[in-house]
Protein backbone atom coordinates (compact mmCIF):
# COMPACT_ATOMS: atom_id res chain seq x y z
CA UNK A 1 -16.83 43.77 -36.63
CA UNK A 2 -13.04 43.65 -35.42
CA UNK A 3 -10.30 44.84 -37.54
CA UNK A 4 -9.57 41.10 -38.39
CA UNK A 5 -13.14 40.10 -39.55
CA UNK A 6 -12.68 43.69 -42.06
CA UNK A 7 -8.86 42.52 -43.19
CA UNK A 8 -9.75 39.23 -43.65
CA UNK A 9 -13.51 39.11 -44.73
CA UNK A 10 -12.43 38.95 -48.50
CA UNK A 11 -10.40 35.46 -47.99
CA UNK A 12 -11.67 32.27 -48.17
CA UNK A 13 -10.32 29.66 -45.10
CA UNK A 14 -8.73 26.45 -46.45
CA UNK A 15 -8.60 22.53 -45.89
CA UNK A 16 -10.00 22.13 -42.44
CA UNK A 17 -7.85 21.19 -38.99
CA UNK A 18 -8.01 17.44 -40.29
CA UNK A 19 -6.61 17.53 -43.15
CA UNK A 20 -3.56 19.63 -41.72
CA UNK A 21 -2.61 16.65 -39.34
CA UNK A 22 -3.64 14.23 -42.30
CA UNK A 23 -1.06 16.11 -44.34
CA UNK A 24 2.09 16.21 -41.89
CA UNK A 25 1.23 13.08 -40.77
CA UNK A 26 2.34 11.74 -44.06
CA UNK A 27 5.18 14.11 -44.59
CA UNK A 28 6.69 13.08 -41.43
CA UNK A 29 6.40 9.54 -41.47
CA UNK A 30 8.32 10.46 -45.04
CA UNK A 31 10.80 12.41 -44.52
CA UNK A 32 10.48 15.11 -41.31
CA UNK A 33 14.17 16.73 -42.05
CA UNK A 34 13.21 17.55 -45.53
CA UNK A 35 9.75 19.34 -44.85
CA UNK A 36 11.14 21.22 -41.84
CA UNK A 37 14.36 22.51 -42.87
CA UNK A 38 14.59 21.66 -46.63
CA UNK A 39 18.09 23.12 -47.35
CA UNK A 40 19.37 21.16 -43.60
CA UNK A 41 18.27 17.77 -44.29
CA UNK A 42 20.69 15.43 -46.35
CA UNK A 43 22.32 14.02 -42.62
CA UNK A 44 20.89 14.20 -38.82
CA UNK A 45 24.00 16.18 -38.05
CA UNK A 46 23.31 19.00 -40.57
CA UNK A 47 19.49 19.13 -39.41
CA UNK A 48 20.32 19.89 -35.63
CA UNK A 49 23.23 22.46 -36.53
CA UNK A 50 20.52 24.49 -38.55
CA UNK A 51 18.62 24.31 -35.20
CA UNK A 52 21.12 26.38 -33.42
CA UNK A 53 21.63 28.38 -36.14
CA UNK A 54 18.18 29.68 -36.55
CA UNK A 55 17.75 29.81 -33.12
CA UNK A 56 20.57 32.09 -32.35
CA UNK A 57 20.01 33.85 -35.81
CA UNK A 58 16.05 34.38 -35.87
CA UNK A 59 14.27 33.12 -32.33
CA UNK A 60 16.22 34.84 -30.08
CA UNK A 61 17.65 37.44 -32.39
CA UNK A 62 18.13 40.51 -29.87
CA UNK A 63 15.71 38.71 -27.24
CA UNK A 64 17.82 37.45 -23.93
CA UNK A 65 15.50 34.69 -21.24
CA UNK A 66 16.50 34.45 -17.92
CA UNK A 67 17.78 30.65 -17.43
CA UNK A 68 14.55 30.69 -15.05
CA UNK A 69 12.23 31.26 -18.68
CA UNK A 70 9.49 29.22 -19.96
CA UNK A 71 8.90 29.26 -23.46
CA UNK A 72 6.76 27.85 -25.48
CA UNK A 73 6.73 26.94 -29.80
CA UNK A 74 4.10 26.72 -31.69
CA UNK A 75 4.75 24.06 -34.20
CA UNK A 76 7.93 22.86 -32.97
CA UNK A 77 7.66 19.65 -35.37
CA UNK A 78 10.34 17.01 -33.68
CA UNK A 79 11.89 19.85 -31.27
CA UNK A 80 14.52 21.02 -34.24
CA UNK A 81 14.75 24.29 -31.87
CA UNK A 82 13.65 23.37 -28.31
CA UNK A 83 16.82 21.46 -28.00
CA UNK A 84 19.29 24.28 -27.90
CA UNK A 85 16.66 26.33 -26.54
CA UNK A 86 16.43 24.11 -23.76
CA UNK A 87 20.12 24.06 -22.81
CA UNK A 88 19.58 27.83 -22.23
CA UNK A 89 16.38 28.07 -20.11
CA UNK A 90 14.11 25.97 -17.38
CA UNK A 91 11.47 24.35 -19.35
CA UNK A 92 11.00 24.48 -23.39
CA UNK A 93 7.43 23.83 -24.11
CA UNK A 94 6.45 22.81 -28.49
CA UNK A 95 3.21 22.11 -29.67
CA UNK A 96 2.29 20.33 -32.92
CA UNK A 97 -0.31 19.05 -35.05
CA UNK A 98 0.82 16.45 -36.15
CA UNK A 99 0.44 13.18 -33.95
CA UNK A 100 3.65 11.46 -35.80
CA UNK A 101 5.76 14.28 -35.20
CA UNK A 102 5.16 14.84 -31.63
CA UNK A 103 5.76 10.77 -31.64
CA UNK A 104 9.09 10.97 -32.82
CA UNK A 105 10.02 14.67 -30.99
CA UNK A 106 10.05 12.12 -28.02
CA UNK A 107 13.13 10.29 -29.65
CA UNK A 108 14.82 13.36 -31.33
CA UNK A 109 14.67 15.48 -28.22
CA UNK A 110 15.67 12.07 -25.43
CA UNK A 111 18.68 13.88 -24.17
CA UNK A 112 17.17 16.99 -23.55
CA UNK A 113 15.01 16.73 -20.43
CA UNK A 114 14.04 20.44 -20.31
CA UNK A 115 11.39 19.44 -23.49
CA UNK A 116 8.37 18.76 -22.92
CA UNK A 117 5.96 18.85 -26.21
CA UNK A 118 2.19 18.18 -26.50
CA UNK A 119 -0.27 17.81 -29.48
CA UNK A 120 -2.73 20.26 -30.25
CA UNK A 121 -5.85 20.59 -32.06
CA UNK A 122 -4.94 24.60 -32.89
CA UNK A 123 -5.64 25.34 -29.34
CA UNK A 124 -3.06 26.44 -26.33
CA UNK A 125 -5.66 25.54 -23.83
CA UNK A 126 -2.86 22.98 -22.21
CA UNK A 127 -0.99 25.95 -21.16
CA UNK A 128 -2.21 28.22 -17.91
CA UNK A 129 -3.18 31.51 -18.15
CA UNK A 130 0.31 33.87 -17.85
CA UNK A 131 2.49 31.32 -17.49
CA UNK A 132 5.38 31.79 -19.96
CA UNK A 133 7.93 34.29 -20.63
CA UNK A 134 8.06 33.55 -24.19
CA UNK A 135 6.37 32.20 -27.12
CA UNK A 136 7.15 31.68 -30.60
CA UNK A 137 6.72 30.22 -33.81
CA UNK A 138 9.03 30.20 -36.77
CA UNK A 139 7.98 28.86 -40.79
CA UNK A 140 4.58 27.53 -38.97
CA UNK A 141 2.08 29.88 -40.08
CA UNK A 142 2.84 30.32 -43.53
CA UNK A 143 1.90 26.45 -44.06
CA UNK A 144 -1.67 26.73 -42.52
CA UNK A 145 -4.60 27.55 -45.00
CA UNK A 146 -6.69 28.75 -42.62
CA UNK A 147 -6.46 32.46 -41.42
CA UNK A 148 -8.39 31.91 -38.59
CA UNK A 149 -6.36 29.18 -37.02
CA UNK A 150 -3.40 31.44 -37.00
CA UNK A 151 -5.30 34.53 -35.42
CA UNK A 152 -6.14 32.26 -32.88
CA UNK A 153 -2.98 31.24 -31.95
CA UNK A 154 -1.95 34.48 -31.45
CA UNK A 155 -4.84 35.30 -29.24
CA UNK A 156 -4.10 32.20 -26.88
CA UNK A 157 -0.06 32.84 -27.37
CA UNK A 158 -1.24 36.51 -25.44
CA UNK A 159 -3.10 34.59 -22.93
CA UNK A 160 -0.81 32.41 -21.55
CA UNK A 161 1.82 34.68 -22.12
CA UNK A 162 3.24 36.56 -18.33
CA UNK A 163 3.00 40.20 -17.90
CA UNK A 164 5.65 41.79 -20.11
CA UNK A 165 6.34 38.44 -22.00
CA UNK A 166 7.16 38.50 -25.44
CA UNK A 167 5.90 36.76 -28.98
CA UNK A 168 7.35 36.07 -32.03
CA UNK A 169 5.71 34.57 -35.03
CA UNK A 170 6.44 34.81 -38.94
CA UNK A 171 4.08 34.55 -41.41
CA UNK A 172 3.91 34.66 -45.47
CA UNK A 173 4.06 38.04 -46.49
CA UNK A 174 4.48 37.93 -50.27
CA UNK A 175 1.97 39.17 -52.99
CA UNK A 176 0.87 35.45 -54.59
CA UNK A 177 -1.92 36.64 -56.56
CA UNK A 178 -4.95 34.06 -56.57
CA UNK A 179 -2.94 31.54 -54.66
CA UNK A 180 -5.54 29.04 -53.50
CA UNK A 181 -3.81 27.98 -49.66
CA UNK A 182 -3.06 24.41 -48.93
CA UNK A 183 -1.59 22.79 -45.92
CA UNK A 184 1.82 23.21 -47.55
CA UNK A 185 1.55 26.23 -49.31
CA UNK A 186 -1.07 28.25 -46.64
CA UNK A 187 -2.16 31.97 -46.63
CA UNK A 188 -0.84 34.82 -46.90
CA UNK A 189 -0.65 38.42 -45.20
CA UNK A 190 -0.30 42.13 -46.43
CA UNK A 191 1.61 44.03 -43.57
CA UNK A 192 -1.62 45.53 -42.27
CA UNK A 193 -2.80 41.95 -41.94
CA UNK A 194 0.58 40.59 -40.39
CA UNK A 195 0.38 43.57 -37.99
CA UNK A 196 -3.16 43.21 -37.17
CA UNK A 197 -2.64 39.46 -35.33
CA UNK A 198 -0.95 40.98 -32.69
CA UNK A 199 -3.29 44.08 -32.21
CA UNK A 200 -6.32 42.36 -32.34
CA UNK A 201 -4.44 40.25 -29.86
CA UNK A 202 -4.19 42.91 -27.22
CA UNK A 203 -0.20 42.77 -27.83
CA UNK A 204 1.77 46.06 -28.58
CA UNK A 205 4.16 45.32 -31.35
CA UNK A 206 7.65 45.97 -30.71
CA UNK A 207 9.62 45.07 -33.78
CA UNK A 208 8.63 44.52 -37.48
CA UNK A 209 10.51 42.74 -39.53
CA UNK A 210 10.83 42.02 -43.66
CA UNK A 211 7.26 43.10 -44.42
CA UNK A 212 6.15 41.44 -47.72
CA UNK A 213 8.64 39.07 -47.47
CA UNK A 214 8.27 35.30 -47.23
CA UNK A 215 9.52 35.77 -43.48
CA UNK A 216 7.72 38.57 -42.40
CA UNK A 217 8.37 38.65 -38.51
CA UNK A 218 6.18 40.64 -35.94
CA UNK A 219 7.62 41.03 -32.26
CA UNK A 220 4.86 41.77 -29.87
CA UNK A 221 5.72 42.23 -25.79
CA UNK A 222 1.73 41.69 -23.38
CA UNK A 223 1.54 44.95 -21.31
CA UNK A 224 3.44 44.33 -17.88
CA UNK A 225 6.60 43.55 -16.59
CA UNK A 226 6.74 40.40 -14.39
CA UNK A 227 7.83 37.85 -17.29
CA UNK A 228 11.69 36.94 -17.51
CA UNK A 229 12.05 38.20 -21.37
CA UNK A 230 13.35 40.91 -22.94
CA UNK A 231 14.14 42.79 -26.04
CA UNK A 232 17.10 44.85 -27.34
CA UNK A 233 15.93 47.50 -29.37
CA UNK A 234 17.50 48.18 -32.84
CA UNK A 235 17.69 51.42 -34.52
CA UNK A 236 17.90 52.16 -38.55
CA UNK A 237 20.83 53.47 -39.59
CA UNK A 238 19.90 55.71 -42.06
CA UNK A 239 23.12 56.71 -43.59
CA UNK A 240 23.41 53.06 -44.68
CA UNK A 241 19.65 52.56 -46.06
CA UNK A 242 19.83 55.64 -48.00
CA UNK A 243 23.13 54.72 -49.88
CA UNK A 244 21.33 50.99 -50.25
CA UNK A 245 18.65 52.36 -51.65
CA UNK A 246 20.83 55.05 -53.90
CA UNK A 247 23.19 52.62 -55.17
CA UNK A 248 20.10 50.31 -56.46
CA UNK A 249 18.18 53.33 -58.33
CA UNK A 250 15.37 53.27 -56.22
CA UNK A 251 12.93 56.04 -57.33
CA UNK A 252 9.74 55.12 -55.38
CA UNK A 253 10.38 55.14 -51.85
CA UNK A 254 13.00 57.40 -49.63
CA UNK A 255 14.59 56.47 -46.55
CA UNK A 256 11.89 57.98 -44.21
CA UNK A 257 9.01 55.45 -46.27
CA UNK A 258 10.93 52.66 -45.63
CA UNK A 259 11.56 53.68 -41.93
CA UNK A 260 8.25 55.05 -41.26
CA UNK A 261 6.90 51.03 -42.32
CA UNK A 262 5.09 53.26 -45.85
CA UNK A 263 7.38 51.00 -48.05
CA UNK A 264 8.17 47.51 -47.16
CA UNK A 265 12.30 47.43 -47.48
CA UNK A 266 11.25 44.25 -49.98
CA UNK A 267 9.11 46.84 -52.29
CA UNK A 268 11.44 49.67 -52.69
CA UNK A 269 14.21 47.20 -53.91
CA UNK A 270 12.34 45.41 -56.84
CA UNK A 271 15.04 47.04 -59.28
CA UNK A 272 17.41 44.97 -58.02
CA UNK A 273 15.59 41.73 -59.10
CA UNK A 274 14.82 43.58 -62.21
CA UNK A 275 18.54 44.18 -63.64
CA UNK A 276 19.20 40.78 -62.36
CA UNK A 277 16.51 39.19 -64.10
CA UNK A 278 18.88 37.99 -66.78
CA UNK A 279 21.93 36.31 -64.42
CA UNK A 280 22.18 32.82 -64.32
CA UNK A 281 21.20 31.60 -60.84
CA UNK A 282 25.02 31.75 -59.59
CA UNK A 283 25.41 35.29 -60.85
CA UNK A 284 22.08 36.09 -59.23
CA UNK A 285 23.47 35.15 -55.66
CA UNK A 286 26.40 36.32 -55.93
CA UNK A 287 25.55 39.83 -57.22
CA UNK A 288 22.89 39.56 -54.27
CA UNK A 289 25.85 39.00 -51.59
CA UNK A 290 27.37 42.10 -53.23
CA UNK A 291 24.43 44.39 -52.91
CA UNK A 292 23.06 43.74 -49.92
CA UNK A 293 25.61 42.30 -47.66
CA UNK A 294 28.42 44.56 -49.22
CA UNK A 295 30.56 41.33 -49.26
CA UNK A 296 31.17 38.46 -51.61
CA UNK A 297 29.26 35.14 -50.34
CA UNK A 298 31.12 32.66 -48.68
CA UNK A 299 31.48 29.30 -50.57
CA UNK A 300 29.47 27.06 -48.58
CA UNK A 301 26.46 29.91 -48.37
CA UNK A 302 26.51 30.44 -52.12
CA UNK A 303 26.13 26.85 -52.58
CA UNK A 304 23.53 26.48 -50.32
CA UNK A 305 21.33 29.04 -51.98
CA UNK A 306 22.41 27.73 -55.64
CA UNK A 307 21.40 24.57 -54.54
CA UNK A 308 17.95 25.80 -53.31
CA UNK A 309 17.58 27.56 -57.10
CA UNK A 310 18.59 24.78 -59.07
CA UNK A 311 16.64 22.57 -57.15
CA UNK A 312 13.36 24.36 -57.70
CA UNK A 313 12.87 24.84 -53.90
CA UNK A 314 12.07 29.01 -53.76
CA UNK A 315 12.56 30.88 -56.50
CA UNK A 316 15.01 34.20 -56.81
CA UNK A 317 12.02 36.47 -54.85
CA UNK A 318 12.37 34.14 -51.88
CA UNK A 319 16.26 33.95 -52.14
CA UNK A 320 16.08 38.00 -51.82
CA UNK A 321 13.80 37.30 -49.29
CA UNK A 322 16.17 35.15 -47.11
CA UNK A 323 19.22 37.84 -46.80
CA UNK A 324 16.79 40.45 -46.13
CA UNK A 325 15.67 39.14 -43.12
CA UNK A 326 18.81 37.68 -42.20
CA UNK A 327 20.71 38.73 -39.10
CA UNK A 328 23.47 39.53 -40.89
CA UNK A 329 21.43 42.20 -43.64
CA UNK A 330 19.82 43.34 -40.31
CA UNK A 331 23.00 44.42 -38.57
CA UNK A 332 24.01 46.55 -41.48
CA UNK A 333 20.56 48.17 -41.81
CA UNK A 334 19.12 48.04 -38.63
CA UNK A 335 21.46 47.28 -35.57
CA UNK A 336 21.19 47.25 -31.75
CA UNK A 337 21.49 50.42 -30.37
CA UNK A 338 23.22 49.18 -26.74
CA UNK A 339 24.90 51.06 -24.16
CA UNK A 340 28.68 50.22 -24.18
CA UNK A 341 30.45 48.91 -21.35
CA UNK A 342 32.61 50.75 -19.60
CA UNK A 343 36.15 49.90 -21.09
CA UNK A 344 34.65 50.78 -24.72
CA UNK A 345 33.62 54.57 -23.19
CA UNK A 346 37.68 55.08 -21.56
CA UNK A 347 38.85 53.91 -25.27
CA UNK A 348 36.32 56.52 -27.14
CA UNK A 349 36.17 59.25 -24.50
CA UNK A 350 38.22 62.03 -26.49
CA UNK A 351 36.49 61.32 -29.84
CA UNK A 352 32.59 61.10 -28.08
CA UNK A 353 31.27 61.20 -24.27
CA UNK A 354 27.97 59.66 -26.04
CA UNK A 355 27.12 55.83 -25.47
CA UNK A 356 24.56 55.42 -28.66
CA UNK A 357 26.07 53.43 -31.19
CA UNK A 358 25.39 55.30 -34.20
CA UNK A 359 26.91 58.49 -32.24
CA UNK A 360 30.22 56.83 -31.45
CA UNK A 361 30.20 55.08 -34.87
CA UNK A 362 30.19 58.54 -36.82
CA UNK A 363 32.67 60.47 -34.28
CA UNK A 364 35.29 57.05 -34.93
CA UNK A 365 34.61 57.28 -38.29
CA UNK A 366 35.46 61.02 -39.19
CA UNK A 367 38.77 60.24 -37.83
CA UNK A 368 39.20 57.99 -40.55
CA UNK A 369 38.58 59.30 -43.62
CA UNK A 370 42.03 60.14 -44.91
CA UNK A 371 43.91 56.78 -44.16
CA UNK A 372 44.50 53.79 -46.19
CA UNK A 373 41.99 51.02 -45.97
CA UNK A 374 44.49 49.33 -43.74
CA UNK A 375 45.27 52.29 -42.18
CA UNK A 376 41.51 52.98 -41.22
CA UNK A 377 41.26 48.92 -40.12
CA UNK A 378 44.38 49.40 -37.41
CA UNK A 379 43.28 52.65 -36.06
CA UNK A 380 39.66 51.28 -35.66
CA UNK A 381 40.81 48.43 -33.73
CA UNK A 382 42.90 50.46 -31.98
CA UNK A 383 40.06 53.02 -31.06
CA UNK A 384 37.48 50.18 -30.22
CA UNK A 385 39.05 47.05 -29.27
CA UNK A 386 42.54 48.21 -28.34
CA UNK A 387 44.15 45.84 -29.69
CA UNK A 388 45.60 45.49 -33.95
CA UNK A 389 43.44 43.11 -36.29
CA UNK A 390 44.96 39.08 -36.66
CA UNK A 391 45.22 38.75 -40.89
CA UNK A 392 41.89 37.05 -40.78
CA UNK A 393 40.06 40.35 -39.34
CA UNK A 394 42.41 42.84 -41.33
CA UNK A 395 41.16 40.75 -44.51
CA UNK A 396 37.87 41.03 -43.67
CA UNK A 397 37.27 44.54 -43.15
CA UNK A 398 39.65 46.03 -45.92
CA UNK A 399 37.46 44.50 -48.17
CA UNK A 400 34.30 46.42 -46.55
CA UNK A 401 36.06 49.49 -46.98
CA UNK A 402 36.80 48.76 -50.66
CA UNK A 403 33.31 47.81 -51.09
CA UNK A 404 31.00 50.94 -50.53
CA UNK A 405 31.89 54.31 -49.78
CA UNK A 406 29.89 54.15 -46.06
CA UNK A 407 33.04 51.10 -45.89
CA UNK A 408 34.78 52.85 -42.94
CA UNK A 409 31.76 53.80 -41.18
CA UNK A 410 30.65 50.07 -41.40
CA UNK A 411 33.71 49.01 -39.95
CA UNK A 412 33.46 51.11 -37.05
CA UNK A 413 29.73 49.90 -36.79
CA UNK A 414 30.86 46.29 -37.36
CA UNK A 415 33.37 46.43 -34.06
CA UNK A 416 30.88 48.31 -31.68
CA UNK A 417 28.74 45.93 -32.03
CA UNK A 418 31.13 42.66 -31.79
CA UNK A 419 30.63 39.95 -29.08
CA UNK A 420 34.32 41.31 -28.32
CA UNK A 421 33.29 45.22 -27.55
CA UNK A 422 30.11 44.08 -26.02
CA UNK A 423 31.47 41.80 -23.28
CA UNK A 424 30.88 43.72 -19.70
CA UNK A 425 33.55 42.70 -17.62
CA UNK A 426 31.45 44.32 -14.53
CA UNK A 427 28.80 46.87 -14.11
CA UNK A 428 30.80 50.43 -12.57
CA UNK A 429 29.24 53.24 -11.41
CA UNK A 430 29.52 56.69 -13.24
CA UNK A 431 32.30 58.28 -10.74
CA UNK A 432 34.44 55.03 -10.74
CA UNK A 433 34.79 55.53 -14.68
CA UNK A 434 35.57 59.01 -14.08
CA UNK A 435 38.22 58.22 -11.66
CA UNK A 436 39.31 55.75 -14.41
CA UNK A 437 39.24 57.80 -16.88
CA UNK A 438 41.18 61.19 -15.11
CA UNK A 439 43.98 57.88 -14.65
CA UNK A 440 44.47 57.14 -18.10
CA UNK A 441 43.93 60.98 -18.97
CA UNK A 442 46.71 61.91 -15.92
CA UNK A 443 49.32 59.32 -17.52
CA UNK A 444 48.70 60.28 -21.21
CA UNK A 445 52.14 62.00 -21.82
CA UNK A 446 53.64 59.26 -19.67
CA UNK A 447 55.62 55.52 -20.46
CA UNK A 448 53.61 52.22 -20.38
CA UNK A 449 55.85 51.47 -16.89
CA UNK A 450 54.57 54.42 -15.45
CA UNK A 451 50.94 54.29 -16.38
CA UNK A 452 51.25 50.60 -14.87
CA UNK A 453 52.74 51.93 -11.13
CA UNK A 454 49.70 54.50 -11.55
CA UNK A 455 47.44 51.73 -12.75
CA UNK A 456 48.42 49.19 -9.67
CA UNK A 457 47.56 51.65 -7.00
CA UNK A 458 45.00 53.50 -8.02
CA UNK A 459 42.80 49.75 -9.15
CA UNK A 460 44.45 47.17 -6.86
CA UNK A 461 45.73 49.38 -3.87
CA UNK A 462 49.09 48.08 -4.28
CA UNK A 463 52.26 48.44 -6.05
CA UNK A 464 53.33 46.16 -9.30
CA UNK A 465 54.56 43.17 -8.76
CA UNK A 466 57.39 42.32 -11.41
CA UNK A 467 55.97 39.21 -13.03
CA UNK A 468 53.05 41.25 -13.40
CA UNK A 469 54.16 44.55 -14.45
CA UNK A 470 56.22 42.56 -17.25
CA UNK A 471 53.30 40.24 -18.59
CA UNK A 472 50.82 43.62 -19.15
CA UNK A 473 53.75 45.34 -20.15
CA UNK A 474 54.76 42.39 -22.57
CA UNK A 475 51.12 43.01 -24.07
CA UNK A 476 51.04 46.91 -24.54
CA UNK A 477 54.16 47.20 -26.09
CA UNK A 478 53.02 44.11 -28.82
CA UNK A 479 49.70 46.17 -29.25
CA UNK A 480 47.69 43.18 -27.73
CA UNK A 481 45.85 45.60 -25.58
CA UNK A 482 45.57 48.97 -24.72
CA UNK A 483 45.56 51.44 -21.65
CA UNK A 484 42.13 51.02 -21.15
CA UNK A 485 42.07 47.01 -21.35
CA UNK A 486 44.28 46.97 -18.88
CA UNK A 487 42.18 48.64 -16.80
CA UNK A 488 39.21 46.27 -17.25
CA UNK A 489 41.59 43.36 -16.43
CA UNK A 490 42.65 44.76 -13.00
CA UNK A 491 38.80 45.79 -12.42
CA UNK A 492 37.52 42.72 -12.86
CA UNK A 493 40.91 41.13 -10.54
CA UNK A 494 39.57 43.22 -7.91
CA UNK A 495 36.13 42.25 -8.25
């Protein structure tokens, strides 16, 4: 007997494969945008923004495809996310139950040629063996009733995944008691279970994500390396979790349960729905925003989850639910760990020679300890960036340092991990950063016009032109840039 048939032996399967198309049938000939993305669906606009918002925030959070991928969803409804997915890649692949929706994907997805989607009785068997990079499927599983049906999407998903390819699929991982599944409201998995798909599977799992949540989210990768998919890998950052977990009087669980997958992150912070059990619904968000984001909730994302509350849509479990396994919640508690480029190492060589983020963000950090909240913002832009905050940013991160004594050390965090710090403007070799970095070292005690003569010749060969010299000059001396920017800019001018 396989470690499914002993996890799953006590459950009882659901409605069969029938009544699942039956079901969506009807719910799409009613109203499609409302039973795929509920809290997206009052206008056609609104519906396809959420698209690219989930897809950037949960498909292909920390997962790059070469624009050569193949990917493939499973349940992709009218092709909500294979449009933007297929702006980014060669061919975007859905399958879907239900005949009307794959009917009017045709329509939804006209302008996007790159989408091709197919209706499936539960099987993959359209696909060849190892042909796509990726596969995924996102608030699918947790409407099917029938355990089986999902396991065996999984197992085909590993067959014709490539070599090295990668899949992601959510599933229902909340505690719901006697909950008899339906083809709305379908089964349910313990962590064990969730983890178990992918095993059984033959997939090594390479990131877990909100266990006993209602978006628990398994990444698996097939053993190889020929498919054009790949994975950034996150780190905890355990500084922050244990001050999370402090601040909410957690008792039950310690830092190293949580990490270790003992605790689901979910369990361990019940007493924060308990003291909130009494807040009206606005309270409740907001004081959620607080807690775990550290921030207060933006207006139009405090409605939104208001309006999901009020309306009777999820209830305050599944609100938690949401920002825990949002990206944002993520990148405080678990972030990338990703080399820097280049120009970041020059800014940060005196305070670290180390490239791991949660290295450089602790060295920056101790520096910072005894300024002023704005203080500690400049000098961490500075440090980072090279360049001073606009009012927007300075706004911004004052009030993260105001709002929890890690706030300085979440700043730094916060700008090693920007789009901004993480744009390479060109891959250098080890001794070319040491050459630039004896340059800036060798002009330290020197004027901006002298580091630029330095700069000229020892990048570009050449001396400064005065145009030149006076626009990068222009830009130091306004604190636009720094020493080291101006290094990338004449690197990548002689690239």
């Amino acid at each position: 007997m396989s470690l499914l048939d002993k996890l799953f032996r006590r459950r009882t399967d659901g409605p069969p494969p029938g009544a699942m198309r039956e079901d969506w049938d009807r719910r799409a000939r009613e109203d499609y945008k409302l039973h795929i993305a509920t809290g997206h669906a009052a206008t056609e606009e609104a519906f396809r923004a959420s698209g690219d918002k989930d897809l950037d925030e949960v498909i292909l959070d920390g997962i790059a495809l070469a624009r050569e991928a193949s990917a493939l969803e499973i349940g992709c409804g009218v092709g909500r996310l294979l449009c933007p997915l297929s702006d980014r890649i060669a061919a975007a692949h859905g399958v879907d139950i239900s005949t009307v929706m794959i009917e009017r994907s045709k329509e939804f997805c006209a302008s996007h040629p790159k989408v091709q989607t197919h209706l499936t009785d539960g099987s993959l068997a359209v696909f060849p063996e190892g042909s796509l990079d990726f596969v995924y499927s996102f608030i699918v599983f947790q409407h099917i009733p029938s355990r089986e049906a999902i396991a065996r999407y999984v197992r085909e998903a590993a067959l014709v995944l490539k070599p090295g390819g990668l899949l992601r699929y959510q599933v229902d991982g909340r505690d719901r008691g006697a909950h008899t599944p339906d083809t709305y409201d379908g089964v349910t998995f313990t962590p064990k279970e969730a983890r178990a798909l992918a095993v059984e599977a033959g997939l090594e799992i390479v990131e877990d994500w909100g266990a006993a949540t209602h978006y628990h989210r398994i990444t698996a990768r097939k053993t190889g390396s020929e498919a054009l998919a790949s994975l950034a890998p996150h780190v905890w950052d355990r500084a922050f979790l244990d001050d999370l977990l402090s601040r909410e009087g957690v008792a039950t669980a310690s830092p190293g349960d949580v990490v270790a997958g003992r605790v689901p992150l979910k369990d361990a912070l019940r007493p924060l729905e308990s003291r909130l059990a009494k807040a009206s619904n606005e309270e409740f968000v907001k004081a959620a925003f607080r807690a775990l984001l550290l921030r207060e909730g933006d207006a139009a994302g405090v409605a939104y989850h208001l309006s999901i509350l009020d309306g009777g849509f999820e209830d305050r479990g599944a609100l938690i639910d949401t920002v825990l396994t949002s990206r944002d919640f993520k990148e405080l508690v678990r972030p990338w760990d990703v080399p820097l480029p280049w120009p970041v190492k020059l800014r940060l060589a005196e305070v670290s020679r180390s490239n791991r983020l949660l290295d450089l963000t602790e060295a920056v950090a101790s520096g910072l300890s005894n300024l002023s909240a704005s203080g500690a913002v400049d000098r961490a832009f500075r440090l980072v960036l090279g360049r001073r905050p606009d009012d927007a940013a300075r706004a911004h991160h004052e009030s993260l340092v105001a709002a929890s004594p890690l706030g300085r050390r979440l700043v730094v965090r916060e700008l090693l991990a920007s789009t901004e710090a993480q744009r390479d403007p060109g891959r250098l070799s080890p001794a070319r950063v040491d050459v630039l970095r004896q340059l800036l070292e060798s002009s330290r005690d020197e004027g901006d016009e002298a580091f630029l003569e330095r700069a000229y010749l020892g990048v570009l060969g050449r001396a400064a032109d005065p145009e030149g010299r006076a626009w990068h000059l222009g830009r130091l001396v306004s604190g636009q840039t720094d020493r080291s920017g101006v290094l990338a800019d004449f690197v990548a001018a002689a690239a």
